[in-house]
N, C-alpha and C. Protein backbone atom coordinates (compact mmCIF):
# COMPACT_ATOMS: atom_id res chain seq x y z
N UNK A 1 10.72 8.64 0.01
CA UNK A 1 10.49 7.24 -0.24
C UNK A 1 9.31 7.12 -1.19
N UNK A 2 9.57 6.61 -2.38
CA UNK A 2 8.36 6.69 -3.37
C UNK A 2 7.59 4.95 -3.34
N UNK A 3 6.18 5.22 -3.29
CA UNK A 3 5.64 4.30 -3.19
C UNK A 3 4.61 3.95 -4.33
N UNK A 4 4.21 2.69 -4.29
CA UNK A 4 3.24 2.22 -4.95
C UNK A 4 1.69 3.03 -4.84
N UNK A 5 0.61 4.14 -5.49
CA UNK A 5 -0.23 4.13 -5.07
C UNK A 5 -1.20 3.06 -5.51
N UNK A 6 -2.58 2.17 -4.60
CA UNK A 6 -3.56 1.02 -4.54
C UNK A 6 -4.27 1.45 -5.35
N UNK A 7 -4.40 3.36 -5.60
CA UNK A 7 -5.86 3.96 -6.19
C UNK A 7 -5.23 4.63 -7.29
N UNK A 8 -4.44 4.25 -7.96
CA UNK A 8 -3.66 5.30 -8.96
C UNK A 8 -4.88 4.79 -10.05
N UNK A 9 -5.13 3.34 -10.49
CA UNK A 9 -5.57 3.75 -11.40
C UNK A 9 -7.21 3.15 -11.44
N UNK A 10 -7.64 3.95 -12.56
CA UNK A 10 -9.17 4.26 -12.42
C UNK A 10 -9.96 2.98 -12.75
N UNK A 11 -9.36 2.01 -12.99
CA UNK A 11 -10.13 1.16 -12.81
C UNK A 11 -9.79 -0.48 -11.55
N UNK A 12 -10.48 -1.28 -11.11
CA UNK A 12 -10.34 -1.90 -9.63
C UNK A 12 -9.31 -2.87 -10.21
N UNK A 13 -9.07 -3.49 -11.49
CA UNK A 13 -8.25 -4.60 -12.10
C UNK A 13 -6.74 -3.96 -11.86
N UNK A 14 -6.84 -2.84 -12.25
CA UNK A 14 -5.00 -1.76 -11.97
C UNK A 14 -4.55 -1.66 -10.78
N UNK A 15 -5.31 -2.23 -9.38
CA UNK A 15 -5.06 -1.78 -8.08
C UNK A 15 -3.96 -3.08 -7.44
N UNK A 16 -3.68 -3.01 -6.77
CA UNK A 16 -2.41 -4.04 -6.45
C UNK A 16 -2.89 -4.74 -5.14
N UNK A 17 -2.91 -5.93 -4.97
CA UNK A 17 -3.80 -6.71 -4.04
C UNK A 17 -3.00 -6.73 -2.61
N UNK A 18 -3.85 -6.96 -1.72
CA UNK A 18 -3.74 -6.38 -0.37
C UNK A 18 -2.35 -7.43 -0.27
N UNK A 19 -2.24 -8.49 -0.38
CA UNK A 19 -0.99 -9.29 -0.47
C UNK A 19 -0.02 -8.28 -0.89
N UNK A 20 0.12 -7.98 -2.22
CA UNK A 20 1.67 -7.24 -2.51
C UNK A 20 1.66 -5.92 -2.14
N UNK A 21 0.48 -5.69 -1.52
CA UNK A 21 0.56 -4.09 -0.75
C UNK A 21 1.47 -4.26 0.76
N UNK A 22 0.92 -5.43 0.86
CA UNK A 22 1.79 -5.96 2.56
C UNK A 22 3.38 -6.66 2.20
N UNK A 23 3.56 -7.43 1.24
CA UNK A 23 4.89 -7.81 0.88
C UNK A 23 5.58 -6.52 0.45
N UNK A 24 5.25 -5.51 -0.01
CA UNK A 24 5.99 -4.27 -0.47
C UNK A 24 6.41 -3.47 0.98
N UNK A 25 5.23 -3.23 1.76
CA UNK A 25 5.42 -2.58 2.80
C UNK A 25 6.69 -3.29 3.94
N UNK A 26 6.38 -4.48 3.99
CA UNK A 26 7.56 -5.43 5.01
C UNK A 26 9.12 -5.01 4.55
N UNK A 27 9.22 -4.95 3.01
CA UNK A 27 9.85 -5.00 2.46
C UNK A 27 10.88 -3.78 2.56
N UNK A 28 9.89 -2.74 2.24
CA UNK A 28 10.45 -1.30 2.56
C UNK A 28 10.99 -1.18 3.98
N UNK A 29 9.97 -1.73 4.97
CA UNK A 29 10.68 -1.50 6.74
C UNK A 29 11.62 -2.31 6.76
N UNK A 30 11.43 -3.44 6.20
CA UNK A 30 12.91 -4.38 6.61
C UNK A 30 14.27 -3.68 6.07
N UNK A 31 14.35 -3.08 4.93
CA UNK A 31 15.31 -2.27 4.00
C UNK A 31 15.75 -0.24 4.68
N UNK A 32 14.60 -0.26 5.32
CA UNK A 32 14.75 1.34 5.55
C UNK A 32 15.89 1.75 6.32
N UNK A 33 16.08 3.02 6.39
CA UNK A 33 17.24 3.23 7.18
C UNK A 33 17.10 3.73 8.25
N UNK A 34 15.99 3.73 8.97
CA UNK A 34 16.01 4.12 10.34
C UNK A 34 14.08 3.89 10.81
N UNK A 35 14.01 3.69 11.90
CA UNK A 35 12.94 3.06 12.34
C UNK A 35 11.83 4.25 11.84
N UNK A 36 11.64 5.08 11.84
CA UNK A 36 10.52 6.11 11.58
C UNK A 36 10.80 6.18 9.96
N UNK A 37 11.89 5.74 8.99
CA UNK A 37 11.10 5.33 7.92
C UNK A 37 10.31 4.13 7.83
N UNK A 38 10.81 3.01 8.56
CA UNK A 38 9.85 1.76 8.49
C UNK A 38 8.85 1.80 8.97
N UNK A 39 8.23 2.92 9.89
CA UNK A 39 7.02 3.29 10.80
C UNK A 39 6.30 3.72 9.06
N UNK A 40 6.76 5.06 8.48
CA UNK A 40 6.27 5.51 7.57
C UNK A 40 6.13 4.12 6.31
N UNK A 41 6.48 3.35 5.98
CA UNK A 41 6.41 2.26 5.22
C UNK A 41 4.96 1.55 5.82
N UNK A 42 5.17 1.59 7.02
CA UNK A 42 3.89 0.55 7.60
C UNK A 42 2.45 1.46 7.12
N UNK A 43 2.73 2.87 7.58
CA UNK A 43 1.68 3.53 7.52
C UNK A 43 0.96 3.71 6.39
N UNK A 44 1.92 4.08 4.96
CA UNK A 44 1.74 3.83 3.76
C UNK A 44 0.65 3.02 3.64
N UNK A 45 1.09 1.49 4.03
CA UNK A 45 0.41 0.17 3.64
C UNK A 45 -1.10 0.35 4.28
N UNK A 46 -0.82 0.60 4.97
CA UNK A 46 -2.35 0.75 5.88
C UNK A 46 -3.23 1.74 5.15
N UNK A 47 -2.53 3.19 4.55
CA UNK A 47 -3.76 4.13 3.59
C UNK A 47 -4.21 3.06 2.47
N UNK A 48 -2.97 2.62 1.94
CA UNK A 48 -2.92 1.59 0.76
C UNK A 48 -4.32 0.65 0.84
N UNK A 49 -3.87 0.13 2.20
CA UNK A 49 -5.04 -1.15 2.32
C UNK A 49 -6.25 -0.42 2.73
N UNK A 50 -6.61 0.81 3.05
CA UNK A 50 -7.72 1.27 3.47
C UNK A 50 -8.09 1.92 2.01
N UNK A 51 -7.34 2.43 1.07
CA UNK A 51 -8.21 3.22 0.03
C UNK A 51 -8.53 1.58 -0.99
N UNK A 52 -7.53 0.74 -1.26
CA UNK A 52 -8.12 -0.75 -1.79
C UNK A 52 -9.44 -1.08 -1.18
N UNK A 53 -9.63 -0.94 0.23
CA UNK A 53 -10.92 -1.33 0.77
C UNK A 53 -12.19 -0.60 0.05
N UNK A 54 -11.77 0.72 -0.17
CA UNK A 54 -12.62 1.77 -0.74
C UNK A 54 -13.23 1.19 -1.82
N UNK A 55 -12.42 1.13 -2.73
CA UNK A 55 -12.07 0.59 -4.34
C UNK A 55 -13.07 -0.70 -4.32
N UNK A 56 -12.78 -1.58 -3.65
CA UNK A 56 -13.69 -2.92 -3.46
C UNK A 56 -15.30 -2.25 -3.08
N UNK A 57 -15.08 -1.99 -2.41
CA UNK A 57 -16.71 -1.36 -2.06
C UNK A 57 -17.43 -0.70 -2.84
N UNK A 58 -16.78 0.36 -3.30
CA UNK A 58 -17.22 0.90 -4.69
C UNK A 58 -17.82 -0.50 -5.94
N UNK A 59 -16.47 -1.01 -6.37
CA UNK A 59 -16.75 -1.77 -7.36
C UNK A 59 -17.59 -2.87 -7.36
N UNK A 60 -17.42 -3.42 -6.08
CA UNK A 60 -18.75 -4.74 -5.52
C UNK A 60 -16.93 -5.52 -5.16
């Protein structure tokens, strides 16, 4: 399952906001084909939203 990475790129304007990190993720579990990919979709979102958190902190 290929995903969006939050930290791909090197600067904080390229990162994808915690909104379409969570509309992508719903998106993927609602669509997946069996519950432990939609587990893995959720989990995704959560590194997603934890390395974005990073990114913010870093940048101000």
């Amino acid at each position: 399952m290929g995903t969006i990475d939050a930290t791909a790129a090197a600067r904080p304007e390229k990162t994808l906001s915690s909104l379409e990190i969570i509309r992508n993720a719903l998106r993927a579990a609602a669509l997946a084909s069996s519950g432990r990919d939609a587990l893995d979709a959720a989990g995704d979102a959560l590194r997603q939203l934890a390395d974005l958190a990073r990114v913010e902190v870093r940048y101000g």
